[in-house]
Structure formats: C-alpha cells, structure tokens
N, C-alpha and C. Protein backbone atom coordinates (compact mmCIF):
# COMPACT_ATOMS: atom_id res chain seq x y z
N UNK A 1 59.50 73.79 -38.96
CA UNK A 1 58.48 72.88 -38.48
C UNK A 1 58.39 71.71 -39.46
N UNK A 2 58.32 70.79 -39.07
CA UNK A 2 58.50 69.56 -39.61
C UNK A 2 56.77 69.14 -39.89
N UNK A 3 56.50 68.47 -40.95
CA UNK A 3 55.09 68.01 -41.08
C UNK A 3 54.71 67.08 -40.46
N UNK A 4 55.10 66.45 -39.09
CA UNK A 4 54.61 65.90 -38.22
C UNK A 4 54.19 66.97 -37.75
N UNK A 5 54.91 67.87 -37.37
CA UNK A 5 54.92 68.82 -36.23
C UNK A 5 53.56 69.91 -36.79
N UNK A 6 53.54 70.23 -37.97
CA UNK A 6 52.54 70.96 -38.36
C UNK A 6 51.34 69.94 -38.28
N UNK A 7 51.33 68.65 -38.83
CA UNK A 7 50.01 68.27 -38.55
C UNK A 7 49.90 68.60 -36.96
N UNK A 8 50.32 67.74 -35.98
CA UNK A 8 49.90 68.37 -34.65
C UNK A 8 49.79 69.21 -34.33
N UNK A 9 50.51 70.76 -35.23
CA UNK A 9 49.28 71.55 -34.68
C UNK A 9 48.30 72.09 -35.02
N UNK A 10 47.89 71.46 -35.90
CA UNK A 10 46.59 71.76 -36.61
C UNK A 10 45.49 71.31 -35.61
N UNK A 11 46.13 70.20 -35.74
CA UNK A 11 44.92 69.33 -34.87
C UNK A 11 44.95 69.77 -33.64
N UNK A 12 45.72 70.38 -32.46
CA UNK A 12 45.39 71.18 -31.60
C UNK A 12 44.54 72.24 -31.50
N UNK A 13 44.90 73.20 -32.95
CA UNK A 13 44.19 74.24 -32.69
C UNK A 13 42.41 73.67 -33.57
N UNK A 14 42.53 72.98 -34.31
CA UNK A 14 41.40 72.84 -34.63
C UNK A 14 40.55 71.00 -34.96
N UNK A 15 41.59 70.58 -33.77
CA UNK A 15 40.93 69.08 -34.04
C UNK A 15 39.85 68.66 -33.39
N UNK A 16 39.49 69.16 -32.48
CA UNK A 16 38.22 69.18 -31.83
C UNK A 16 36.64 69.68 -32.53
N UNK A 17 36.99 70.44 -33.62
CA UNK A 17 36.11 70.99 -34.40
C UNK A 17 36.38 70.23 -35.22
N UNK A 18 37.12 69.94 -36.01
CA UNK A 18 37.13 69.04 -36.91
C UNK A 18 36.49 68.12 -36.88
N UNK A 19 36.47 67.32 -35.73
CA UNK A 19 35.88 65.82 -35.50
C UNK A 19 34.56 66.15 -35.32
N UNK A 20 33.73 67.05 -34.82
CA UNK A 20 32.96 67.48 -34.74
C UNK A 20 31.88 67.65 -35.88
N UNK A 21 32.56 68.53 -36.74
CA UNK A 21 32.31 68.73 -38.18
C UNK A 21 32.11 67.51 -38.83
N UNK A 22 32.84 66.16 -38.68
CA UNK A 22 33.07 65.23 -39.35
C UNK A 22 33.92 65.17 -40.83
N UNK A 23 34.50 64.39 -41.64
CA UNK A 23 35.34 64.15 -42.38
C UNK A 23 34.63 64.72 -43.78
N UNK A 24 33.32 64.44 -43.81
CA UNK A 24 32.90 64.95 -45.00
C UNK A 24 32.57 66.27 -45.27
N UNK A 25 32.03 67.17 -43.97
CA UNK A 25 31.96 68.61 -44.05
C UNK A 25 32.99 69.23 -44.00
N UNK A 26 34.49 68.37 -43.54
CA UNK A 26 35.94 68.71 -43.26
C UNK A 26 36.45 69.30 -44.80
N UNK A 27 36.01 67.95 -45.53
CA UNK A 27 36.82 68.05 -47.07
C UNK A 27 36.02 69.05 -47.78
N UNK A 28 34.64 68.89 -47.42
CA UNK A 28 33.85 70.18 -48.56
C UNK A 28 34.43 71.74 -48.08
N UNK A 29 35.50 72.20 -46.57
CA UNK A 29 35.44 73.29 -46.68
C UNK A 29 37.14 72.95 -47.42
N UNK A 30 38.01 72.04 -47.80
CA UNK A 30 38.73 72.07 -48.13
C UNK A 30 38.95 72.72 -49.77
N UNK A 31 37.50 72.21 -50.09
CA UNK A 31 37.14 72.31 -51.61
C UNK A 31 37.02 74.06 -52.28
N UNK A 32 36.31 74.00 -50.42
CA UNK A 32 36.47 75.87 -50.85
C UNK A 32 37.33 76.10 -50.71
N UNK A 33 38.41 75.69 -49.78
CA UNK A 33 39.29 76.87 -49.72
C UNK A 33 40.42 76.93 -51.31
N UNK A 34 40.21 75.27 -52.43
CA UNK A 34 40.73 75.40 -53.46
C UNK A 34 40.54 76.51 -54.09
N UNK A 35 39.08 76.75 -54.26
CA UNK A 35 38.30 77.65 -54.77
C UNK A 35 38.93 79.19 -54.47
N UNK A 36 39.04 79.00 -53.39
CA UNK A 36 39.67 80.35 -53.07
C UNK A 36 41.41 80.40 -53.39
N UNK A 37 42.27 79.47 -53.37
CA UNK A 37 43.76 79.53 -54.49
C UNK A 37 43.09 79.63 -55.78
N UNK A 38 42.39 79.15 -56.52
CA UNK A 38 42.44 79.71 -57.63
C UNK A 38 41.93 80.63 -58.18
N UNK A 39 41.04 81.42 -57.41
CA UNK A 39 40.84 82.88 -57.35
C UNK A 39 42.56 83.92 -57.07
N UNK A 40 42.75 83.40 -55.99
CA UNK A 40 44.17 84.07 -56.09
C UNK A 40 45.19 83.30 -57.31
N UNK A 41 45.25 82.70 -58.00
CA UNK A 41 45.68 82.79 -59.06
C UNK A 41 45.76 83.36 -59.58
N UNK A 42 44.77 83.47 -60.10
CA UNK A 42 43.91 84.08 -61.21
C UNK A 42 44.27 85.73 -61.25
N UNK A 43 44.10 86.24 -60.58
CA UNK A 43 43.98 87.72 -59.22
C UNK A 43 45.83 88.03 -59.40
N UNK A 44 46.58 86.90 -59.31
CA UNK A 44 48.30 86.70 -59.02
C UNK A 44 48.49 87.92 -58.03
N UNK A 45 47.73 87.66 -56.79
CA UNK A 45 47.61 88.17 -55.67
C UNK A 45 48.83 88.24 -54.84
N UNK A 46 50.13 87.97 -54.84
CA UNK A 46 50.67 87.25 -53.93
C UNK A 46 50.74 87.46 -52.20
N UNK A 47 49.46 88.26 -51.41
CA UNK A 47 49.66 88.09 -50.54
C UNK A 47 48.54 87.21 -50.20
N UNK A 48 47.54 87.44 -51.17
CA UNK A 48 46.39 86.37 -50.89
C UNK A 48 46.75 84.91 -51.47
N UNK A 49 47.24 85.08 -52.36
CA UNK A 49 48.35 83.34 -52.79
C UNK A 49 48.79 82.99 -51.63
N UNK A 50 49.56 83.58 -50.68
CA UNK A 50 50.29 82.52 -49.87
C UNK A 50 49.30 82.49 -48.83
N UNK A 51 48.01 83.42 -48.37
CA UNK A 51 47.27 83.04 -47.49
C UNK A 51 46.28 81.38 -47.75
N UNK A 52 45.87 81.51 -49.23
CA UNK A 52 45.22 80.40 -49.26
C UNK A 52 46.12 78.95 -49.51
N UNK A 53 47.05 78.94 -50.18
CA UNK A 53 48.18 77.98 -50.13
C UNK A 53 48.36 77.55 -48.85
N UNK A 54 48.46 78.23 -47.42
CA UNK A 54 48.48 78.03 -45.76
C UNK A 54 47.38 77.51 -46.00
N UNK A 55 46.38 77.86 -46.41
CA UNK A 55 45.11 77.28 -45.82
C UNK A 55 44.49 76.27 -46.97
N UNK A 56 44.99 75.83 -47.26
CA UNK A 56 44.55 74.71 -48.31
C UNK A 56 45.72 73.67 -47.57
N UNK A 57 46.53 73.90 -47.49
CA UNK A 57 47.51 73.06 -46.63
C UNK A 57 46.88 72.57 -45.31
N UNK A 58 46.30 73.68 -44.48
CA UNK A 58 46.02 73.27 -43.34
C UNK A 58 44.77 72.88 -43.34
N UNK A 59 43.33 72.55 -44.30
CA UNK A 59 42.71 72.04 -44.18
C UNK A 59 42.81 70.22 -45.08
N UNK A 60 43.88 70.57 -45.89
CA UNK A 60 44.42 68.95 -46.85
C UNK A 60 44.91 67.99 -44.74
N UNK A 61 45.83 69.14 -44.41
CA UNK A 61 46.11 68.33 -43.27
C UNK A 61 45.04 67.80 -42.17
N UNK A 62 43.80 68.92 -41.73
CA UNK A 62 42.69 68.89 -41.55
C UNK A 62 41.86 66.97 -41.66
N UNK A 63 41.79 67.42 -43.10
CA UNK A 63 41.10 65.97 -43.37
C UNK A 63 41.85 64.65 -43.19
N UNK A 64 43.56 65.00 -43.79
CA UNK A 64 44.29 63.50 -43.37
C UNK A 64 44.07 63.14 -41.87
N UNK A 65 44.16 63.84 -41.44
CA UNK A 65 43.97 63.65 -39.55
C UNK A 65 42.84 63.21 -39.26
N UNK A 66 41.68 63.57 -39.56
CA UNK A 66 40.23 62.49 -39.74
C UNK A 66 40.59 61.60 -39.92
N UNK A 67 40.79 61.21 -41.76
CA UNK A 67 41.13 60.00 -42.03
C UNK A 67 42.43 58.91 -41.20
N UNK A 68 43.08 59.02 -40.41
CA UNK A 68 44.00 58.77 -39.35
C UNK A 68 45.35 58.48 -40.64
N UNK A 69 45.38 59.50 -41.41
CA UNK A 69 46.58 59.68 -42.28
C UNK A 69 48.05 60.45 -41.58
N UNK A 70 48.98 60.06 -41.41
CA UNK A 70 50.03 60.44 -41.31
C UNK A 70 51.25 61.09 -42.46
N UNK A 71 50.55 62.50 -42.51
CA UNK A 71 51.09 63.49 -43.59
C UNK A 71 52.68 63.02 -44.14
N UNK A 72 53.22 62.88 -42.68
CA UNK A 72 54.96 62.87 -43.18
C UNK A 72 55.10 61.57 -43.80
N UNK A 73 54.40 60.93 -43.23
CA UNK A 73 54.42 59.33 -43.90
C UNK A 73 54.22 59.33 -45.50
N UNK A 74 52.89 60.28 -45.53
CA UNK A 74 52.53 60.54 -47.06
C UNK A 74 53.60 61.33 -47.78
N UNK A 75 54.07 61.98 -47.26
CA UNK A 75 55.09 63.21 -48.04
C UNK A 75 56.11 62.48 -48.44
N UNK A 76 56.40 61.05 -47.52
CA UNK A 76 57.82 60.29 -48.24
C UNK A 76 57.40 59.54 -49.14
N UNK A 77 56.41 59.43 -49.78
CA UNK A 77 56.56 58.89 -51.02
C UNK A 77 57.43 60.03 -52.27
N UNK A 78 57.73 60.60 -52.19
CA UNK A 78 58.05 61.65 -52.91
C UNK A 78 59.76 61.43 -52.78
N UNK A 79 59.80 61.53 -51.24
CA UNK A 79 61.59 61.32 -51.40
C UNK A 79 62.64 60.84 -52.41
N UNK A 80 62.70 59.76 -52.90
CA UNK A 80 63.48 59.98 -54.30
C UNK A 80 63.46 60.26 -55.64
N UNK A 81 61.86 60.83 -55.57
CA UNK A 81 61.68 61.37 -56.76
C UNK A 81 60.00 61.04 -57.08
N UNK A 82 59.89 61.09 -58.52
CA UNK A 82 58.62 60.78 -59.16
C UNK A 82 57.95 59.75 -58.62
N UNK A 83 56.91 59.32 -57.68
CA UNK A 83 56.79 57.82 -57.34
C UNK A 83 55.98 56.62 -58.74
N UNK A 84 55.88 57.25 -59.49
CA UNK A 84 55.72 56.38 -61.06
C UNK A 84 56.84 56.33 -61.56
N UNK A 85 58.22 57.37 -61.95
CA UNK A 85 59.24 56.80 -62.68
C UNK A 85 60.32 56.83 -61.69
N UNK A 86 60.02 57.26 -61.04
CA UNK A 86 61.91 57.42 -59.92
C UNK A 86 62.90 58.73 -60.66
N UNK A 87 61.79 59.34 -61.42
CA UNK A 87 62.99 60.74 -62.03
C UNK A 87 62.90 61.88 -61.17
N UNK A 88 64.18 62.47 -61.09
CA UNK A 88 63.82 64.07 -60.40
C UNK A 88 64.77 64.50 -61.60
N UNK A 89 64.31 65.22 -62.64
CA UNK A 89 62.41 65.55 -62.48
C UNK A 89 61.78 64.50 -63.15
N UNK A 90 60.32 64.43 -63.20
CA UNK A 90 59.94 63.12 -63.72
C UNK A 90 60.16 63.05 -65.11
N UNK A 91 60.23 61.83 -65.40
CA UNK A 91 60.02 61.50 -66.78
C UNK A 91 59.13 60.96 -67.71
N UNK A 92 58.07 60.68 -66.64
CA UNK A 92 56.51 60.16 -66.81
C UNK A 92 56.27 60.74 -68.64
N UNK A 93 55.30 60.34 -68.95
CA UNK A 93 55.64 60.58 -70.47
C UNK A 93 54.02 61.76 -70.01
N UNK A 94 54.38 63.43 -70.93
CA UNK A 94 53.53 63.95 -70.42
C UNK A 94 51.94 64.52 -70.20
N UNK A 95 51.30 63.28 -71.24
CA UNK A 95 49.74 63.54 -70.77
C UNK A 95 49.47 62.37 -69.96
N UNK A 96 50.16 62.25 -68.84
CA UNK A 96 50.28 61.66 -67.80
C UNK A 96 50.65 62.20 -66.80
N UNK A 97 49.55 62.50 -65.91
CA UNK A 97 49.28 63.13 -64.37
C UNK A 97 50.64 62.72 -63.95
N UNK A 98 51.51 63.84 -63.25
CA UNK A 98 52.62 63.66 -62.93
C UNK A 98 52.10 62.81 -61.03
C-alpha cells in the first residue's frame, strides 16, 4: 500500500468522524496515542509496539487529512536523503534535530 493509498483509507474508514471531531480534538487524540508508543517502549512490548506505531501513523495521517496535507507529498521530502544536508545518512552536525 502506497501512502496515498493508506491515507485514503483512513479517511474512508474514519474521515467522517474526523471532520466531525475537528482538527484540534483530531491531534489531541494523536498526542495520546504518542503516549501510548512510549509506554510500549518503555514495556519493549513488541506486539503492543507495532500496535501503537499503526496507530500513531494512522492518526499523524488522521490530522494531515484535516489539514488538506498530502502525506506522499510530505514523505518526498525525504527521498534523497537528509532534507538539511542531502546525506544518507545525515550529516547534520549532532545536537541538531535530525
């Protein structure tokens, strides 16, 4: 599935609620569901790791779709690498947010 393809179906199965909800109650459940990866961190759960990783994904996608963000669009900034130095891997100097 391609991240076009996953945003649309997010927003099928839950874009109607979403909009509903609005953009700002969208991102605060996004916040939880961080909350909840780093509990499974923490935990090094790995079946609850990859549940909230899905779901931190699908509510990050959640909110871009409010915001009328186009995920794949966003994801190619990444394509040749670091979008501050152009390194794979970066070379950003490192107390600098990669």
């Amino acid at each position: 599935m391609t991240l076009r393809e996953f945003q649309q179906r997010i927003d099928a199965i839950y874009g109607a609620r979403d909009r509903r909800r609005g953009i700002d109650a969208t991102f605060r459940w996004l916040v939880e569901e961080v909350g909840e990866l780093a509990r499974a961190l923490r935990r090094r759960n790995p079946q609850a790791l990859a549940e909230e990783v899905s779901d931190v994904l699908a509510w990050t996608v959640s909110v871009a779709t409010l915001a009328g963000v186009d995920v794949e669009k966003s994801a190619a900034r990444y394509a040749s690498g670091c979008p501050k130095c152009g390194g794979t891997p970066c070379e950003c100097p490192a107390d600098l947010p990669a």
